[in-house]
PDB file of N, CA and C in Angstrom:
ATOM      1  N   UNK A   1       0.818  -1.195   0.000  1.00  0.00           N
ATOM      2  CA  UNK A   1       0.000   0.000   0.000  1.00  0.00           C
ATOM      3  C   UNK A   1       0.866   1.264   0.000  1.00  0.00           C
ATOM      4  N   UNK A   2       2.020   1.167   0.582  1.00  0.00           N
ATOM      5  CA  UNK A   2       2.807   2.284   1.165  1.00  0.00           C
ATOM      6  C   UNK A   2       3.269   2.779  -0.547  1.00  0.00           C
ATOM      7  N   UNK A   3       3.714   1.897  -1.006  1.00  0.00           N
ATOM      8  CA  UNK A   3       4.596   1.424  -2.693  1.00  0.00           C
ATOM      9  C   UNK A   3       3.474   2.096  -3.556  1.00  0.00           C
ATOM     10  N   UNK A   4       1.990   1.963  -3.588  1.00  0.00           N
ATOM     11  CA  UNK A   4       1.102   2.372  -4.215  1.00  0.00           C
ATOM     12  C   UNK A   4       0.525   4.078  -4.232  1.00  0.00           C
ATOM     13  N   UNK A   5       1.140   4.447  -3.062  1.00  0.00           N
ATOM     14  CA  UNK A   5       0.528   6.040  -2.283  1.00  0.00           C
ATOM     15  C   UNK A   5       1.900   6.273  -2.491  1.00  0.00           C
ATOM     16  N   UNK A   6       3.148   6.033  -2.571  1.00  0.00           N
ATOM     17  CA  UNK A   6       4.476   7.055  -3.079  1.00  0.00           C
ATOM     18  C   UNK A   6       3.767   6.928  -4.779  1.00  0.00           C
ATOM     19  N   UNK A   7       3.837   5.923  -5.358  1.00  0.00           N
ATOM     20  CA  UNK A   7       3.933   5.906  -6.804  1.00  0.00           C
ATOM     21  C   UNK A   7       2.882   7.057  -7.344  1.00  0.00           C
ATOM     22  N   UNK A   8       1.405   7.287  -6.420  1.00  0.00           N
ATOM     23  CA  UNK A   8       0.477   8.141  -6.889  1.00  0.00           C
ATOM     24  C   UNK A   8       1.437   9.699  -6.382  1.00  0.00           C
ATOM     25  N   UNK A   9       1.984   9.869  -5.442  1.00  0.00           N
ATOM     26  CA  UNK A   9       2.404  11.584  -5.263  1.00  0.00           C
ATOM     27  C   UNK A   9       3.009  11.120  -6.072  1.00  0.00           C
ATOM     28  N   UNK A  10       4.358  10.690  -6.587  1.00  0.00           N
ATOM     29  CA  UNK A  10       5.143  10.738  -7.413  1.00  0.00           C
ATOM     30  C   UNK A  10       4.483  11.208  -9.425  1.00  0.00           C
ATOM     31  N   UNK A  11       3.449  10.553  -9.185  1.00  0.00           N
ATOM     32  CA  UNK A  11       2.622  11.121 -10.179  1.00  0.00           C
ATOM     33  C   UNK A  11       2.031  12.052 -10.391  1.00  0.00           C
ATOM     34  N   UNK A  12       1.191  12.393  -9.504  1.00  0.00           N
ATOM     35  CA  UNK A  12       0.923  13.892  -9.216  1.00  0.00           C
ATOM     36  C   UNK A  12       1.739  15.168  -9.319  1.00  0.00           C
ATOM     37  N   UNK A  13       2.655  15.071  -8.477  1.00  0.00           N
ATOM     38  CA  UNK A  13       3.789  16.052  -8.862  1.00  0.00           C
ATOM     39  C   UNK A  13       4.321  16.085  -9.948  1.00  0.00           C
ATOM     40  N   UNK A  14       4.604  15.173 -10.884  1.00  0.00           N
ATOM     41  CA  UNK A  14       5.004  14.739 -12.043  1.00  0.00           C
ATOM     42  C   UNK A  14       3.790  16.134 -13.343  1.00  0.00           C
ATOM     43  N   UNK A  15       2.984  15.528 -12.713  1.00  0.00           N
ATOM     44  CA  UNK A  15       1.529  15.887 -13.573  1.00  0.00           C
ATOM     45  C   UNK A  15       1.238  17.230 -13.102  1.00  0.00           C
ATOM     46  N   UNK A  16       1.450  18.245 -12.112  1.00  0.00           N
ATOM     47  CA  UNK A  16       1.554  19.544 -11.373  1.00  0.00           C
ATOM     48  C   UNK A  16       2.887  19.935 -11.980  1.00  0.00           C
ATOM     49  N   UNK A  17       3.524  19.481 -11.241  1.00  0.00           N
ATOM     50  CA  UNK A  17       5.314  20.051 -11.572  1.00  0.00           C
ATOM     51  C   UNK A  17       5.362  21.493 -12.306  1.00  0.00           C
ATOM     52  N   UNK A  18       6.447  22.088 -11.976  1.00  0.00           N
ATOM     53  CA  UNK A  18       7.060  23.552 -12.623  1.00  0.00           C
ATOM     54  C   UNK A  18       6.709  23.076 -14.222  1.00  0.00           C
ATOM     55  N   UNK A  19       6.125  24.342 -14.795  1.00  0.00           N
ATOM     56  CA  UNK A  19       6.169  24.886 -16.068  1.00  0.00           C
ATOM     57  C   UNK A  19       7.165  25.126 -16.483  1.00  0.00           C
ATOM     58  N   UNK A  20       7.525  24.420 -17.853  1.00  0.00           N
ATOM     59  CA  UNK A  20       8.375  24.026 -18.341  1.00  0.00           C
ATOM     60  C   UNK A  20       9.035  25.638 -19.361  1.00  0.00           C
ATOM     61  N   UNK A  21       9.936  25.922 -19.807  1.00  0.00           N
ATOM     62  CA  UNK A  21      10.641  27.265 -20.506  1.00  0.00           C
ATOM     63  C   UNK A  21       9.487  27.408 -21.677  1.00  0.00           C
ATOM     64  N   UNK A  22       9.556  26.423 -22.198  1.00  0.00           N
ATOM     65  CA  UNK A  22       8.595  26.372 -23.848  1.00  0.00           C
ATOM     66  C   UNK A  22       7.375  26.349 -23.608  1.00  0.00           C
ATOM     67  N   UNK A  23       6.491  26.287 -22.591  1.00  0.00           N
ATOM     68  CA  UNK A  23       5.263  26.181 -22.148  1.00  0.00           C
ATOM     69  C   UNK A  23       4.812  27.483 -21.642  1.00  0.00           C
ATOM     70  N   UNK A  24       5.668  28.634 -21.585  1.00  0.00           N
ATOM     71  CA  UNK A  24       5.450  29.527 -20.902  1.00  0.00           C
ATOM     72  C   UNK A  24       5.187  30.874 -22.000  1.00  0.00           C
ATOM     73  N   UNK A  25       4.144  31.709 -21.656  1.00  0.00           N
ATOM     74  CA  UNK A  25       3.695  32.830 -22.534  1.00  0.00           C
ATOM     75  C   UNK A  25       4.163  33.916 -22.545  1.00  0.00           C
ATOM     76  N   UNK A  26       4.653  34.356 -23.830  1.00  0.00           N
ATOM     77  CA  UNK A  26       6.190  35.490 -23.894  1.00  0.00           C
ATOM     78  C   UNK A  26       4.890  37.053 -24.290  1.00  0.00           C
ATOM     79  N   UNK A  27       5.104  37.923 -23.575  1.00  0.00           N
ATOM     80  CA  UNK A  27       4.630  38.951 -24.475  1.00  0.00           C
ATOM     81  C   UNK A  27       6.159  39.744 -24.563  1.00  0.00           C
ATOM     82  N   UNK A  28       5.626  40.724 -25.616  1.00  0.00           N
ATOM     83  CA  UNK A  28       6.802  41.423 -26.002  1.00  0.00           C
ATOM     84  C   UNK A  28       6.222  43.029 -26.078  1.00  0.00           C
ATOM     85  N   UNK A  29       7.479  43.865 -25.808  1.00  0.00           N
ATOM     86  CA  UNK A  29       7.723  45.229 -25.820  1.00  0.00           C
ATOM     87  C   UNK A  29       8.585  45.670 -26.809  1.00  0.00           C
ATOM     88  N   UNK A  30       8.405  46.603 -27.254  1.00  0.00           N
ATOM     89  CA  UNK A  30       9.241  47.507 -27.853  1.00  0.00           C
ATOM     90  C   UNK A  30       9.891  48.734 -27.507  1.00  0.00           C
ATOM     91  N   UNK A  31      10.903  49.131 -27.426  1.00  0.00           N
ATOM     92  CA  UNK A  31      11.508  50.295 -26.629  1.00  0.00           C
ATOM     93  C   UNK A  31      11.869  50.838 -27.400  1.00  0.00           C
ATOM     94  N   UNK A  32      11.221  52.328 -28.444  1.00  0.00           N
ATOM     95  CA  UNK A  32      11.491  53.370 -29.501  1.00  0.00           C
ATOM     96  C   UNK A  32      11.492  54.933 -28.792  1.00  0.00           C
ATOM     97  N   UNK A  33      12.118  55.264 -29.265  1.00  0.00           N
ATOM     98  CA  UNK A  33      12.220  56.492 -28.375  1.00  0.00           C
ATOM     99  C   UNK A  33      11.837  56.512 -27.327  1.00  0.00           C
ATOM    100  N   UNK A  34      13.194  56.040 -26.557  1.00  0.00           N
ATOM    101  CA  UNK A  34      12.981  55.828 -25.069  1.00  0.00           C
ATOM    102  C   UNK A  34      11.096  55.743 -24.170  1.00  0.00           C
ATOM    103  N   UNK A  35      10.679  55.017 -25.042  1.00  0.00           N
ATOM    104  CA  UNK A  35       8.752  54.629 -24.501  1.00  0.00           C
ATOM    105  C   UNK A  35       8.694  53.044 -24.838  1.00  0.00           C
ATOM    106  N   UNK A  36       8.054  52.315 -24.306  1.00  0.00           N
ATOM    107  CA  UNK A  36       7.765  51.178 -24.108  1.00  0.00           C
ATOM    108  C   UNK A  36       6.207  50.977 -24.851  1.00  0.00           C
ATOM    109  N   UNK A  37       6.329  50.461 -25.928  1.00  0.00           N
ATOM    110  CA  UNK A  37       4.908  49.788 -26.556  1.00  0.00           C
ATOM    111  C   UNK A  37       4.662  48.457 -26.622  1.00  0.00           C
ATOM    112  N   UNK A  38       3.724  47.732 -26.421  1.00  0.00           N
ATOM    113  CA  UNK A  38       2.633  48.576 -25.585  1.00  0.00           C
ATOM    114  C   UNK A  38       3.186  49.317 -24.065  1.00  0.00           C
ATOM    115  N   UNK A  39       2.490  50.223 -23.239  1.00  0.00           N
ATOM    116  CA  UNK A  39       2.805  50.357 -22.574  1.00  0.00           C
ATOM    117  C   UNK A  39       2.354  49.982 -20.820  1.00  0.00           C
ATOM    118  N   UNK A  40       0.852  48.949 -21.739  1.00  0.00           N
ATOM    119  CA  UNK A  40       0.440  48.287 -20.537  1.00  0.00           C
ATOM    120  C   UNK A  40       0.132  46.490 -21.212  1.00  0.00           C
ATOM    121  N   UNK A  41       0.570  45.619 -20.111  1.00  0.00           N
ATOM    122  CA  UNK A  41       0.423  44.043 -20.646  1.00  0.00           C
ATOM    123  C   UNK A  41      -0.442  43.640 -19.276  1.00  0.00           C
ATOM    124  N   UNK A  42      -1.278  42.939 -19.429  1.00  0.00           N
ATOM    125  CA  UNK A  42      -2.220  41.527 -19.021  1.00  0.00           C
ATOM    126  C   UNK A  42      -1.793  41.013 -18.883  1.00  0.00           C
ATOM    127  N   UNK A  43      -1.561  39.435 -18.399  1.00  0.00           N
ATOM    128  CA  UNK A  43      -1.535  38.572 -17.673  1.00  0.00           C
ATOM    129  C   UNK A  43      -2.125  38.128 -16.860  1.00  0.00           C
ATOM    130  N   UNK A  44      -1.868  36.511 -16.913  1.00  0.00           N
ATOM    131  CA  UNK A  44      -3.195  35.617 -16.064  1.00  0.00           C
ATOM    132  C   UNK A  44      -2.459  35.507 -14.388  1.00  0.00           C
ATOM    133  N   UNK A  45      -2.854  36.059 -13.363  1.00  0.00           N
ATOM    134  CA  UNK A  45      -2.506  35.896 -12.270  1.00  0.00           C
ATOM    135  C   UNK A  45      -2.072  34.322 -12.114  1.00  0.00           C
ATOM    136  N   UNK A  46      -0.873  33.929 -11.269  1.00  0.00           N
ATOM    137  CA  UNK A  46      -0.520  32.981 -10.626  1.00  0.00           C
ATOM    138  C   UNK A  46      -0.207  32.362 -11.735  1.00  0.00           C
ATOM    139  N   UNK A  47       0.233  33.124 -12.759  1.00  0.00           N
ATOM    140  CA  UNK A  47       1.260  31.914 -14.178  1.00  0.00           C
ATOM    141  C   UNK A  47       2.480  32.616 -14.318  1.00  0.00           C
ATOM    142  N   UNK A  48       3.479  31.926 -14.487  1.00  0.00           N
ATOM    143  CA  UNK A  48       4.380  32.702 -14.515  1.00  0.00           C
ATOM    144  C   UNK A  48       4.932  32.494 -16.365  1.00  0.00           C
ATOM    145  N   UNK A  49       5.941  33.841 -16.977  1.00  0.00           N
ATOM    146  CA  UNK A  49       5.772  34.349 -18.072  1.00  0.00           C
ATOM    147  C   UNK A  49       7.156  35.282 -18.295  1.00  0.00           C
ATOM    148  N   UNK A  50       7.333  35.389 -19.601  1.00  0.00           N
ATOM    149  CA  UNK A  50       8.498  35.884 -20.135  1.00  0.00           C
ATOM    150  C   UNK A  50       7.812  37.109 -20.626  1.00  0.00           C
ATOM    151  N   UNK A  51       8.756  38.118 -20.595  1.00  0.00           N
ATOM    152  CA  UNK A  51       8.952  39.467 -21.206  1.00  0.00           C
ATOM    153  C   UNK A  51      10.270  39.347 -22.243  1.00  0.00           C
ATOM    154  N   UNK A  52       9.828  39.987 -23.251  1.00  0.00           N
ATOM    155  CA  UNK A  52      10.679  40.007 -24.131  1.00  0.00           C
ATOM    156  C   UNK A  52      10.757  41.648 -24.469  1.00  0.00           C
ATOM    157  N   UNK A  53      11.914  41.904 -25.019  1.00  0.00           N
ATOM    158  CA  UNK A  53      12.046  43.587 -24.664  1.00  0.00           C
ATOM    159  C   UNK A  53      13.001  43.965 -26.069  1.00  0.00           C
ATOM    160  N   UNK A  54      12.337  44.506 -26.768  1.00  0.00           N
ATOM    161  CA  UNK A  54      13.102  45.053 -28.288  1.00  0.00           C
ATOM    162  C   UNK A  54      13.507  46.202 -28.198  1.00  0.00           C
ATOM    163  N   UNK A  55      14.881  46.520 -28.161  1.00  0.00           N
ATOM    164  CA  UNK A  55      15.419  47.757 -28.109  1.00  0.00           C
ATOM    165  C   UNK A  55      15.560  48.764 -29.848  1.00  0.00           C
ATOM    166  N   UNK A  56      14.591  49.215 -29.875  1.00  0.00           N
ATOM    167  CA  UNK A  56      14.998  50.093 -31.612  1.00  0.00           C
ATOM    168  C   UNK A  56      15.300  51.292 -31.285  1.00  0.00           C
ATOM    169  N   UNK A  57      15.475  51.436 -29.909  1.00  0.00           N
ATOM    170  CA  UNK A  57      16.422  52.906 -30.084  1.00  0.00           C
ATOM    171  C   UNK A  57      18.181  53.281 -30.161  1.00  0.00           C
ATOM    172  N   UNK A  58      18.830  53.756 -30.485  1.00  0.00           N
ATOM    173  CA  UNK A  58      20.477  53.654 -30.315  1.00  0.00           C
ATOM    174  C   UNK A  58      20.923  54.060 -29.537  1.00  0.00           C
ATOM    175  N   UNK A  59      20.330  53.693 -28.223  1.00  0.00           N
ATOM    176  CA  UNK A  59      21.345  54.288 -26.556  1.00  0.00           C
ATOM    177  C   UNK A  59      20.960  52.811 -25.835  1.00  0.00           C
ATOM    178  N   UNK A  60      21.648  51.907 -25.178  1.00  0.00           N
ATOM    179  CA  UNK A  60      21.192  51.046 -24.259  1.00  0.00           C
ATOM    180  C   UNK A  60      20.165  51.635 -23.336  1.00  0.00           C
ATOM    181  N   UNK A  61      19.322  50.628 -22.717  1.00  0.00           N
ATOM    182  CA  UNK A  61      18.513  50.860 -21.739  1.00  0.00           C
ATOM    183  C   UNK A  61      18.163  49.894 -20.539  1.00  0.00           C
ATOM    184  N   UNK A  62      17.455  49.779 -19.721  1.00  0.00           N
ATOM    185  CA  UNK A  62      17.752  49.104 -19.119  1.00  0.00           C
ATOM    186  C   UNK A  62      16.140  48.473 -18.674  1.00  0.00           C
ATOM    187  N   UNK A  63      15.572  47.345 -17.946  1.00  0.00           N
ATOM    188  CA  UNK A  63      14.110  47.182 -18.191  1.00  0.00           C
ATOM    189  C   UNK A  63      14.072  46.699 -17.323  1.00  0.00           C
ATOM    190  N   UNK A  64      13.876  47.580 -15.881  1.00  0.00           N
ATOM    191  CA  UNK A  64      13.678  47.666 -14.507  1.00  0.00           C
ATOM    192  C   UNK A  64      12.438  47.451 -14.318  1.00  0.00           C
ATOM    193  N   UNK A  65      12.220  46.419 -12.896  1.00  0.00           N
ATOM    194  CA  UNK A  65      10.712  46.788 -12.115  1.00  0.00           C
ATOM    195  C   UNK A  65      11.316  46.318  -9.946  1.00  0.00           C
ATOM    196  N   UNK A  66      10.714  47.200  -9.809  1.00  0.00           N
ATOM    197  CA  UNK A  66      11.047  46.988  -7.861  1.00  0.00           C
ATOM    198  C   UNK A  66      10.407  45.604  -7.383  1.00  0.00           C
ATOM    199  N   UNK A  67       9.483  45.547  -8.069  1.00  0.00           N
ATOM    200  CA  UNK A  67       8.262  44.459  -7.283  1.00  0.00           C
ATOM    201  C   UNK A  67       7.426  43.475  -8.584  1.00  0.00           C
ATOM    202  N   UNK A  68       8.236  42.344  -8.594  1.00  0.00           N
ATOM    203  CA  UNK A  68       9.213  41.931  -8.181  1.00  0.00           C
ATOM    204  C   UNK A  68      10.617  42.674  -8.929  1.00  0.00           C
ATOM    205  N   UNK A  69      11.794  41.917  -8.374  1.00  0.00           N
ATOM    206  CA  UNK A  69      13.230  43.014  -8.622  1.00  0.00           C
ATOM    207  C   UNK A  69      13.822  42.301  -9.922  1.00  0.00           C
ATOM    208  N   UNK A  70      13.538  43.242 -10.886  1.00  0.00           N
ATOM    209  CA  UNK A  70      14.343  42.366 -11.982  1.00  0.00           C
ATOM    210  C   UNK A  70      14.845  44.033 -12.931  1.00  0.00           C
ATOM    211  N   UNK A  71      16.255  43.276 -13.374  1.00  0.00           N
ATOM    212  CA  UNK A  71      16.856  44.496 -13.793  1.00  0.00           C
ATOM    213  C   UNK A  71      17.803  43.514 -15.258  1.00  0.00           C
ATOM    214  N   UNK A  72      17.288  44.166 -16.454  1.00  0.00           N
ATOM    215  CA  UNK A  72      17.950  43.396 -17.540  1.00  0.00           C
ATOM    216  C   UNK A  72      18.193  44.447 -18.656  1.00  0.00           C
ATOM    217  N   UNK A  73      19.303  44.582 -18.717  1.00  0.00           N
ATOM    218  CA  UNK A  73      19.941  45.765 -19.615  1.00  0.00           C
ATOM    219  C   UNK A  73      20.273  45.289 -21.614  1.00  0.00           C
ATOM    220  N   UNK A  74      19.487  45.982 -21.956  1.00  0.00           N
ATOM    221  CA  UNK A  74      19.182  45.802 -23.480  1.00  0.00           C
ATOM    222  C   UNK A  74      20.217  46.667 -24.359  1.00  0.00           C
ATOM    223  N   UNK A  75      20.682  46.087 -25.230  1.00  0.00           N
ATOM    224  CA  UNK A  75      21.307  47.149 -25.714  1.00  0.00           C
ATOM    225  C   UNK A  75      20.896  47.168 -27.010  1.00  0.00           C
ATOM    226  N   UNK A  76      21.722  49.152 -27.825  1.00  0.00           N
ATOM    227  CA  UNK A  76      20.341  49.202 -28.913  1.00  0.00           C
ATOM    228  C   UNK A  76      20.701  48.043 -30.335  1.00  0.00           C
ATOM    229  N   UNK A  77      19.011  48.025 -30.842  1.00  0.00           N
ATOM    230  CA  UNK A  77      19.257  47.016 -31.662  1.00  0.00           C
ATOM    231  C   UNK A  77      19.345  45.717 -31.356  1.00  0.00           C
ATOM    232  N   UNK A  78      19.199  44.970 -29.931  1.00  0.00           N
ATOM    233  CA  UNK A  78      19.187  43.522 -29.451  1.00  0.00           C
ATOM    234  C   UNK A  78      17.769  43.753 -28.737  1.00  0.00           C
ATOM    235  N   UNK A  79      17.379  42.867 -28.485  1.00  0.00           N
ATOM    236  CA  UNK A  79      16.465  42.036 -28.006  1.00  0.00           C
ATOM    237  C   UNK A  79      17.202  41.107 -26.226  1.00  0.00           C
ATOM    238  N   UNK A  80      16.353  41.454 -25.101  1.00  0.00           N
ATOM    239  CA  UNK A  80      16.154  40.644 -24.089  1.00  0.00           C
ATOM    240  C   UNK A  80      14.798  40.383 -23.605  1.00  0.00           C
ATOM    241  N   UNK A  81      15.316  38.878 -23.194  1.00  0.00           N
ATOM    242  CA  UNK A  81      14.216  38.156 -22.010  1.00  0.00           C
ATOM    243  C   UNK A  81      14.507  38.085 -20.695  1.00  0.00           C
ATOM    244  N   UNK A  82      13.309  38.264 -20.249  1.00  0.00           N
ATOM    245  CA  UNK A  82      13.233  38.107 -18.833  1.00  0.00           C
ATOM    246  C   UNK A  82      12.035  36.729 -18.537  1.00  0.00           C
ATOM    247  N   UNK A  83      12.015  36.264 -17.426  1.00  0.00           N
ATOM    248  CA  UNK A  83      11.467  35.182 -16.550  1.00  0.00           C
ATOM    249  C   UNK A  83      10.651  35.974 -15.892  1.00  0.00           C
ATOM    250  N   UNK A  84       9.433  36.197 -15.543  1.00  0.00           N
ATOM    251  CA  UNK A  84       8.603  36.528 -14.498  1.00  0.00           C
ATOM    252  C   UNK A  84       8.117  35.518 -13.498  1.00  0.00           C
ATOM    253  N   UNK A  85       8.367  35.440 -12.405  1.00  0.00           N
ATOM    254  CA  UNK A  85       7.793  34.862 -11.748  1.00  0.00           C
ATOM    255  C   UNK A  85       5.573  34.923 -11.981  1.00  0.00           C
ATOM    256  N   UNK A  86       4.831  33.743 -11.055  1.00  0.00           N
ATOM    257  CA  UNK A  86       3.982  33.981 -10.772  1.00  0.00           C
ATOM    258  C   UNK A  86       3.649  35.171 -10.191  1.00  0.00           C
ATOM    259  N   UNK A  87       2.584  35.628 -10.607  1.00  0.00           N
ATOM    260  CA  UNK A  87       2.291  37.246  -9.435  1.00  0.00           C
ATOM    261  C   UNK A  87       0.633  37.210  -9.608  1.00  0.00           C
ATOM    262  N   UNK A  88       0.846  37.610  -7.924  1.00  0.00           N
ATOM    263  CA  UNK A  88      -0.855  37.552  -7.637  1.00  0.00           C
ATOM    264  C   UNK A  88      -1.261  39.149  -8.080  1.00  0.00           C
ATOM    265  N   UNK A  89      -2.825  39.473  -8.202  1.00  0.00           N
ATOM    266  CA  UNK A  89      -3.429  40.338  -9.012  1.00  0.00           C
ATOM    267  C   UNK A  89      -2.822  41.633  -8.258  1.00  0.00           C
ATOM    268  N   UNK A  90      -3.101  42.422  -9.476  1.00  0.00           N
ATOM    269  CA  UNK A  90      -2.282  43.937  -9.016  1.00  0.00           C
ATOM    270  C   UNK A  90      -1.789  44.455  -9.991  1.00  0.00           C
ATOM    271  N   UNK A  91      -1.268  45.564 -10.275  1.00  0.00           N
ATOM    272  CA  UNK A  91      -0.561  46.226 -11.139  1.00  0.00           C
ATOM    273  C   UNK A  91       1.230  46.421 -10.522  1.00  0.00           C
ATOM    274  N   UNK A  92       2.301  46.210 -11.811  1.00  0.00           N
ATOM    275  CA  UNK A  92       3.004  45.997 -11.197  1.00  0.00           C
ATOM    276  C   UNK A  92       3.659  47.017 -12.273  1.00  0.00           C
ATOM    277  N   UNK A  93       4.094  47.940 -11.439  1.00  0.00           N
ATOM    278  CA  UNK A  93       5.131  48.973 -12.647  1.00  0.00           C
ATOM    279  C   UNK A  93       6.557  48.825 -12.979  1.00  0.00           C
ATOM    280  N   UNK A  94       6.936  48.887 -14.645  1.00  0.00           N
ATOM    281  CA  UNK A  94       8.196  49.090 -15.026  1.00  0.00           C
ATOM    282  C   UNK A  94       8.431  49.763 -15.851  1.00  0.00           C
ATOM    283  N   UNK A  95      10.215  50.459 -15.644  1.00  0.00           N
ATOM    284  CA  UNK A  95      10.563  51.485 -16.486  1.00  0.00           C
ATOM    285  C   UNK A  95      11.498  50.887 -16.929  1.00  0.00           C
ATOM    286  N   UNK A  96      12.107  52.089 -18.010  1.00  0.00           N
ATOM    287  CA  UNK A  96      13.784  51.506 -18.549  1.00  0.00           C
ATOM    288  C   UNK A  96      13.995  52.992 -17.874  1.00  0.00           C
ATOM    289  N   UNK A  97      15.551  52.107 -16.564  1.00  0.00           N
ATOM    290  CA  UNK A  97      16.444  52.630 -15.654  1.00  0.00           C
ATOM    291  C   UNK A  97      16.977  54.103 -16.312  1.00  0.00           C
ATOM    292  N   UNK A  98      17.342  54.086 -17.406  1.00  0.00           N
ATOM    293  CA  UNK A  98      18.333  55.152 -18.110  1.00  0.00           C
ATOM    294  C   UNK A  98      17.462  56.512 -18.951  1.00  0.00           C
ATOM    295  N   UNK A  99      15.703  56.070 -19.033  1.00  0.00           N
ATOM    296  CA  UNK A  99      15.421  57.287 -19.132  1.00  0.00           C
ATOM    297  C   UNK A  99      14.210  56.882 -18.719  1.00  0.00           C
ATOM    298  N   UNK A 100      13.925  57.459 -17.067  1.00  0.00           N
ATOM    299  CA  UNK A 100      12.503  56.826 -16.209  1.00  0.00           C
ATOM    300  C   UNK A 100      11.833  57.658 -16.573  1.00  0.00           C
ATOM    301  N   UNK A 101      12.421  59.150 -16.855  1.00  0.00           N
ATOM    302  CA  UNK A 101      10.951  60.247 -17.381  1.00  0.00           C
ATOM    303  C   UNK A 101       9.977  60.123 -18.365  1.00  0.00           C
ATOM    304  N   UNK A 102      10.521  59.010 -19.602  1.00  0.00           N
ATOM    305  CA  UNK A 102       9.571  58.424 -20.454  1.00  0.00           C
ATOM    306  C   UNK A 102       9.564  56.703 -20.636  1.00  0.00           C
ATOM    307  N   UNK A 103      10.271  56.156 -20.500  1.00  0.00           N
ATOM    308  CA  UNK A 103       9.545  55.004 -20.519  1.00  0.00           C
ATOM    309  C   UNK A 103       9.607  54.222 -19.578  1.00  0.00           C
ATOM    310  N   UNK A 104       8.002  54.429 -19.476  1.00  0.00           N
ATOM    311  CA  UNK A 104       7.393  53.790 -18.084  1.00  0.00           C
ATOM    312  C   UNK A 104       6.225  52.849 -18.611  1.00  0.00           C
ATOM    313  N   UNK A 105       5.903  51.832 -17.922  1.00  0.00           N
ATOM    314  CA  UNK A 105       4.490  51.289 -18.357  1.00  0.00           C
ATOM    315  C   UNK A 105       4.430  49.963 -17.173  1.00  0.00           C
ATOM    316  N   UNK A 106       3.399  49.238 -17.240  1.00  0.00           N
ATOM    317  CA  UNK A 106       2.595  48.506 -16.147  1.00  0.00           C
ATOM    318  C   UNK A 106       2.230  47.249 -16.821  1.00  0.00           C
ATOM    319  N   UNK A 107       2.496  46.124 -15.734  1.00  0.00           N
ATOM    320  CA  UNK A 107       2.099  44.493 -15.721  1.00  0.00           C
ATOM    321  C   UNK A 107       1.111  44.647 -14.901  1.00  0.00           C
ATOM    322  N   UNK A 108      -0.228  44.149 -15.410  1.00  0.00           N
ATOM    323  CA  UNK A 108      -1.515  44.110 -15.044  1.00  0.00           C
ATOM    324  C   UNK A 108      -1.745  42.547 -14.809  1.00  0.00           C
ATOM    325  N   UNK A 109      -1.852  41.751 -13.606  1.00  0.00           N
ATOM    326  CA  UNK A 109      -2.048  40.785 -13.330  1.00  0.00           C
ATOM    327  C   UNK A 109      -3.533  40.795 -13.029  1.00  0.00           C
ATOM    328  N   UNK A 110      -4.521  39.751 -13.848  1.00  0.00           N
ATOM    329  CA  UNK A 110      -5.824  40.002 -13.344  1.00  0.00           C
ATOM    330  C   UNK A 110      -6.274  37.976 -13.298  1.00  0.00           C
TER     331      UNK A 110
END
């Protein structure tokens, strides 16, 4: 019995388990004159998700948020990803570090 109740958690978790890199839903930004388009993204609360961040302007930038802390520096003409963790509902704001007076915009977890 004992052999039968490991083999079922062992399955379960198996069948739950972490979301896999390729399973996970990328939205993407664009960073043109120092502004972020779109400048607001959705997301399904409690999934976690990639940001992808297109730099078309010619100064590096950088694609900051406090909460949670993630800081990933783009440079112009490349493309970065980021990992988001799960995040429960809320609005969660980010800028690029190197010019916060314009590009700013918000992760909307609903």
């Amino acid at each position: 019995m004992k052999h039968l109740l490991a083999a079922v958690a062992v399955l379960a978790v198996a069948a739950i388990g972490p979301a896999r890199a390729e399973d996970l839903a990328t939205y993407s930004l664009a960073l043109k004159n120092h502004r972020f388009t779109p400048a607001e993204i959705h997301v399904p609360t409690g999934k976690p998700f990639f940001i992808s961040v297109k730099n078309l302007d010619d100064t590096a930038d950088e694609f900051e948020m406090h909460n949670p802390a993630i800081e990933k520096v783009v440079p112009p003409g490349d493309e970065g990803k980021v990992r988001i963790r799960p995040l429960g509902p809320g609005r969660f704001p980010f800028f690029g570090d190197f010019h916060q007076d314009t590009a700013q915009g918000a992760i909307v977890s609903e």
